[in-house]
Protein backbone atom coordinates (compact mmCIF):
# COMPACT_ATOMS: atom_id res chain seq x y z
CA UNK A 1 97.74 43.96 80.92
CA UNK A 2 99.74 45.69 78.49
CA UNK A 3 101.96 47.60 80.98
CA UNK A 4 105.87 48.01 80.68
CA UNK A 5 107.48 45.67 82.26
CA UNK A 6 109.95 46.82 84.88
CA UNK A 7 110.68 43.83 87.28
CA UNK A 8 113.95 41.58 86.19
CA UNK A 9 112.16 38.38 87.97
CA UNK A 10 109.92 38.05 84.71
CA UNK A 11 112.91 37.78 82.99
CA UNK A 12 114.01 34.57 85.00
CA UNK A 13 110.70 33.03 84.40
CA UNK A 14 111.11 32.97 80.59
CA UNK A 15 114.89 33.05 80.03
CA UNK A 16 114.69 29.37 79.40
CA UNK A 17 111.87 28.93 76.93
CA UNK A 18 112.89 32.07 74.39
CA UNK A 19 115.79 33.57 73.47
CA UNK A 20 116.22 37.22 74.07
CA UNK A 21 117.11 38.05 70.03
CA UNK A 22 115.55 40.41 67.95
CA UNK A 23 113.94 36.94 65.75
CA UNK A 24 112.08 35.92 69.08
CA UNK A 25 111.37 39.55 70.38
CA UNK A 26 108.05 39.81 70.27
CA UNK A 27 107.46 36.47 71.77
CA UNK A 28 109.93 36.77 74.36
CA UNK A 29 108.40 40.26 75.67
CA UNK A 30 104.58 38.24 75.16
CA UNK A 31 106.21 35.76 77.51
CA UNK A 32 107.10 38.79 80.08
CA UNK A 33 104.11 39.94 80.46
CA UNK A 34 101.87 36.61 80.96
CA UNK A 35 104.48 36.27 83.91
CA UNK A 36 103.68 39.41 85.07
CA UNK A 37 100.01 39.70 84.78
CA UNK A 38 99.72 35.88 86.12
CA UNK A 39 102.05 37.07 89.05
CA UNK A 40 99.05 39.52 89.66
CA UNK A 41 96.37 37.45 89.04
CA UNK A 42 97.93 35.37 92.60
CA UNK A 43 97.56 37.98 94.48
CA UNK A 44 93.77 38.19 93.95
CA UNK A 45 91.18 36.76 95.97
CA UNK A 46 89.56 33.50 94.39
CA UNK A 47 86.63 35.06 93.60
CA UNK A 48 87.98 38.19 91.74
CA UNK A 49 90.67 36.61 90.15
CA UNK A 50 88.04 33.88 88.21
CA UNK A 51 86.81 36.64 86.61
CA UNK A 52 90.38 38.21 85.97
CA UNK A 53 91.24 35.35 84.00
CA UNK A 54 88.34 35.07 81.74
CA UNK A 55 89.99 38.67 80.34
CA UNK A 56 93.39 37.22 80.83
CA UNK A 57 92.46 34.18 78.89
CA UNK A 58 90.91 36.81 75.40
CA UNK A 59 93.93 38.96 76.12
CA UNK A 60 96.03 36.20 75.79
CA UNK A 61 94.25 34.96 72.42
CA UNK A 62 94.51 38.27 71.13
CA UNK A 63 98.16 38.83 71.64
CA UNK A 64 98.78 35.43 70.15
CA UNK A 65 96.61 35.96 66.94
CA UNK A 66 98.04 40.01 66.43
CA UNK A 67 101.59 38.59 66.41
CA UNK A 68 101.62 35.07 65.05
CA UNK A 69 98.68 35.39 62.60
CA UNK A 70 99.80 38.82 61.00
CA UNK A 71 97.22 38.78 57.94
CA UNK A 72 95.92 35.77 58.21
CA UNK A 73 93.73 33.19 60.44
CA UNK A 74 96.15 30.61 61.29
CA UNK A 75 99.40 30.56 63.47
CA UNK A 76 102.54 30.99 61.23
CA UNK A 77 105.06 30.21 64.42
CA UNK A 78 103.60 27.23 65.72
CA UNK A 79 106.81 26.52 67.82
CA UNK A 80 107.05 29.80 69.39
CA UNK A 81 103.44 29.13 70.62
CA UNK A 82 103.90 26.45 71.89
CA UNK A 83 106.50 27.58 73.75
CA UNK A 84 104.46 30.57 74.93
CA UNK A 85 101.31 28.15 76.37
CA UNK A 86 104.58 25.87 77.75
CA UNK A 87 105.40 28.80 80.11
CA UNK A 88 102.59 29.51 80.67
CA UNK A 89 101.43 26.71 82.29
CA UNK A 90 104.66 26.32 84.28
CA UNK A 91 103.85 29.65 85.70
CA UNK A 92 100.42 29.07 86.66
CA UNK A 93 101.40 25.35 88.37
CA UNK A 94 103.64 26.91 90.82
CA UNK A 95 101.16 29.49 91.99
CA UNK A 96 98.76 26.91 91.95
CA UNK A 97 95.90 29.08 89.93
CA UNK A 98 93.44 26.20 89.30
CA UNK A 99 91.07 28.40 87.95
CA UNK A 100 92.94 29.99 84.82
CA UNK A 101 93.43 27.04 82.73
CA UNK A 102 93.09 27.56 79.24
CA UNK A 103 92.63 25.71 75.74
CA UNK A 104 95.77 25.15 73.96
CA UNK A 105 94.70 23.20 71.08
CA UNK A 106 92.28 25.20 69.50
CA UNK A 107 94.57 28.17 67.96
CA UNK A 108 91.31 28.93 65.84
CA UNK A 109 92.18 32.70 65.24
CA UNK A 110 88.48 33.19 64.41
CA UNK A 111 86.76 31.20 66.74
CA UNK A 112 88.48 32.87 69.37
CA UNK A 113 87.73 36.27 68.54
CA UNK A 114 84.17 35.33 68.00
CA UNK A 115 84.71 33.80 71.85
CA UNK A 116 85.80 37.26 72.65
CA UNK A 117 82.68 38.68 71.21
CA UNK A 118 80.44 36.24 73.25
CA UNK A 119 81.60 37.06 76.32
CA UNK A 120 81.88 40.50 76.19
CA UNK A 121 78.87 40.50 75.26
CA UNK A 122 77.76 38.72 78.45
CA UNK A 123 80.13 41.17 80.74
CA UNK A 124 78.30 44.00 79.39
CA UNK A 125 74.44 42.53 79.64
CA UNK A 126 73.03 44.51 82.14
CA UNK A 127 75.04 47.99 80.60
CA UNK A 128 73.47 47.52 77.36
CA UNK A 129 69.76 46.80 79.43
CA UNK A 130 69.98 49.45 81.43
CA UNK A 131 70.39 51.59 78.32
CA UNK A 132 67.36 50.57 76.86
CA UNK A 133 65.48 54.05 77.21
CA UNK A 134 68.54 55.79 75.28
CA UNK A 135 67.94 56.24 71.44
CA UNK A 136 70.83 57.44 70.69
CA UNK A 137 72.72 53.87 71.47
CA UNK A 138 69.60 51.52 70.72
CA UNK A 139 70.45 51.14 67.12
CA UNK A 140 73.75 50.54 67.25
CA UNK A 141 72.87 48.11 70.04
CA UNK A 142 70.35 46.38 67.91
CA UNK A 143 72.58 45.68 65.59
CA UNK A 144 75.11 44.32 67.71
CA UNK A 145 72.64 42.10 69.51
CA UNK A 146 71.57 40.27 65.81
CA UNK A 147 75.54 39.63 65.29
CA UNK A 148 75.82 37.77 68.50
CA UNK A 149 72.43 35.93 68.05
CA UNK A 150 74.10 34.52 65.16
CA UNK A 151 77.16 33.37 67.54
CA UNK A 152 74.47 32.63 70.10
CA UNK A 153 73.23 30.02 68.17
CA UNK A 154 76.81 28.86 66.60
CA UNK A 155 77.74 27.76 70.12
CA UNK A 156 74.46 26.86 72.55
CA UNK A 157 74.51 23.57 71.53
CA UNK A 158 78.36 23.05 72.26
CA UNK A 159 78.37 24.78 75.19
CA UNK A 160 74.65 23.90 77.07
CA UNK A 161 73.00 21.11 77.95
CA UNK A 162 69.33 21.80 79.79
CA UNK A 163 66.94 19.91 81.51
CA UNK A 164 62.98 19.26 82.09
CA UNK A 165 63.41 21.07 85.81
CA UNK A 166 65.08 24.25 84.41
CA UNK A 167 68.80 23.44 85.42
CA UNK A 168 71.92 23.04 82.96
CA UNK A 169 75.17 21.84 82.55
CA UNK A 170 78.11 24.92 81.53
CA UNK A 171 80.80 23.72 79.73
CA UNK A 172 82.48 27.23 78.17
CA UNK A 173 82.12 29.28 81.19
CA UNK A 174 84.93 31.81 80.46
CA UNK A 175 82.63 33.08 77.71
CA UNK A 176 78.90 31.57 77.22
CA UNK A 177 76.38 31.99 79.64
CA UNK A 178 73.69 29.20 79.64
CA UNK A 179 71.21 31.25 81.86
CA UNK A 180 68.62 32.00 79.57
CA UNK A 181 67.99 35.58 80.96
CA UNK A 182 70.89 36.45 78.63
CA UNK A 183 69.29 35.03 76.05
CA UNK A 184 70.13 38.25 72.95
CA UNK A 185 66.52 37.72 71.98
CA UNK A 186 65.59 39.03 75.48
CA UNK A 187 67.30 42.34 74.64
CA UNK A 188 66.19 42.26 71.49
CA UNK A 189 62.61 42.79 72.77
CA UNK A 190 62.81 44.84 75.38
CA UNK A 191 64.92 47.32 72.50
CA UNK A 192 62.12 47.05 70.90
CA UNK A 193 64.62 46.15 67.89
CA UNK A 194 62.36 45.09 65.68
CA UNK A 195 61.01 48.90 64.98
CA UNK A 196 64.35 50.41 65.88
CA UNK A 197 66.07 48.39 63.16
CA UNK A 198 63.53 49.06 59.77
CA UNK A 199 65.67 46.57 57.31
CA UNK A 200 63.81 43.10 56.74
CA UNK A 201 67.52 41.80 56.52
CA UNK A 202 67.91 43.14 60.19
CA UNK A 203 64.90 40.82 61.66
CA UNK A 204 66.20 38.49 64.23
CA UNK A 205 64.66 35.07 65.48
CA UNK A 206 64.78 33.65 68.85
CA UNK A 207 66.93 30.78 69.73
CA UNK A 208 64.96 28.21 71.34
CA UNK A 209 66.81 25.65 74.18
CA UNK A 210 66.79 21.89 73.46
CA UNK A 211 66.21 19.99 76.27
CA UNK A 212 68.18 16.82 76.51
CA UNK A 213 65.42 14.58 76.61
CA UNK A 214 64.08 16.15 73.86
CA UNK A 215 67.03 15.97 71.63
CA UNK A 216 67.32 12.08 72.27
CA UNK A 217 64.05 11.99 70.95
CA UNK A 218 65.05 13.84 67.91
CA UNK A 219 68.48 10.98 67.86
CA UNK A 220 65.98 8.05 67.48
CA UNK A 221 63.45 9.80 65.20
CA UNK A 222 66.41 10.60 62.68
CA UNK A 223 67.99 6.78 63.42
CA UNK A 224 64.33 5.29 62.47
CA UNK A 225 63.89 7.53 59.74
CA UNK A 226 67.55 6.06 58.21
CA UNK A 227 66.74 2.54 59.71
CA UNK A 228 63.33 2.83 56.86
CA UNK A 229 65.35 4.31 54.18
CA UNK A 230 68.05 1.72 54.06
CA UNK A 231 65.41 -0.92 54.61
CA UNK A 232 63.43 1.08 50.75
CA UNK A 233 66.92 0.77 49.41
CA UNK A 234 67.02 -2.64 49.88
C-alpha cells in the first residue's frame, strides 16, 4: 500500500482537495495513494476485496495518526483530515465500493491502534493455533494473548450482542470477531499458558458472553436496587 506512485490520474483525483506545496506534502502524497490503492481495491472480486479493506481501513488509520499525531494521541491538522476522509469518500462513491466504508468521527489515535491489534489478532488465529506445539514462540504468544484479552474484554460488549440459541449480532466486523471460537481464552488453554507463563501477574481470566436476555435482567435488578435506595433516602 505504500508503493511509489507513478500514474498522473491520482493526481487528478486529489488536485482539488490539497494543494501540491511543501506545507500540505505529506497529506497531498497520503491523498495519492488512497486513490491508488482504492483504484485497486475495484478491481477485486467482492469477496477478496472485503477483506482488502479491513487492512486498507488500519493502513489508513495508521498513516493518519504517524503524520497528523506526531508525538501525541490526538490529530493536530484537523482540516487536512478532513479533507483526506472528504476524498476519500468521493473516490470510493464513484467506484461504488459499498463495502469499504469507514468511521470518520472517531480520530481516537489509541483506540484505533488498539483496533489494529484486535484484528490482527483475529487474521492471525489459526497461525498462532497451529503453533501451539512450538516452544520457542509459545511464550511470546502467551503474552500476547493476555494483552488482547484485556482489549477482548474492552470491546465485547460494544461490539456483540448474543442470544439464548447461540447466534449474535456483529457490529465492528472490520476488526472483532463475535464467534466465540476466537475467544483468546481458548488459546490461552490449549498454550497451556498458564505453566508457560510462571508470573502470578501473567494469569489471565476468561471472558464470559452476556446474553441479551440476561443483561436485561441485570437492567431491572440494578433499576430496583436504585428504585429501594431512593425510596431509604426518602
Amino acid at each position: 500500500m505504500n508503493a511509489k506512485i507513478e500514474e498522473e490520474n491520482y493526481y487528478d483525483i486529489c488536485s482539488n482537495f490539497l494543494s501540491n506545496n511543501k506545507e500540505h506534502c505529506e497529506g497531498y502524497i497520503l491523498c495519492i495513494m488512497i486513490a491508488r490503492n482504492l483504484i485497486n481495491l475495484s478491481k477485486l472480486n467482492e469477496k477478496v476485496r472485503i477483506q482488502h479493506c479491513h487492512y486498507f481501513i488500519h493502513w489508513l488509520y495508521d498513516k493518519i495518526g504517524t503524520i497528523y499525531s506526531k508525538s501525541t494521541n490526538t490529530i493536530q491538522d484537523k482540516t487536512t483530515v478532513n479533507k483526506i476522509f472528504n476524498v476519500s469518500y468521493m473516490i470510493l462513491q464513484k467506484l461504488g465500493i459499498n463495502d469499504c466504508y469507514y468511521d470518520v468521527i472517531n480520530l481516537d489515535i489509541v483506540q484505533n491502534k488498539e483496533r489494529k491489534y484486535l484484528h490482527d489478532y483475529f487474521d492471525n488465529y489459526k497461525n498462532i493455533e497451529s503453533n501451539a506445539s512450538d516452544n520457542n514462540k509459545c511464550e511470546q504468544y502467551c503474552k500476547l494473548i493476555i494483552y488482547i484479552n484485556d482489549l477482548y474484554k474492552k470491546y465485547i460488549e460494544k461490539c456483540c450482542t448474543y442470544y439464548s440459541n447461540d447466534e449474535y449480532s456483529d457490529y465492528c466486523k472490520y476488526f472483532f470477531k463475535c464467534d466465540q471460537n476466537y475467544n483468546p481464552y481458548k488459546l490461552y488453554t490449549k498454550l497451556n499458558c498458564s505453566k508457560v507463563l510462571s508470573s502470578d501477574n501473567e494469569k489471565m481470566e476468561e471472558v464470559k458472553i452476556t446474553l441479551v436476555q440476561d443483561y436485561v435482567q441485570q437492567l431491572i435488578h440494578a433499576y430496583r436496587n436504585k428504585l429501594n435506595l431512593i425510596k431509604i433516602i426518602l
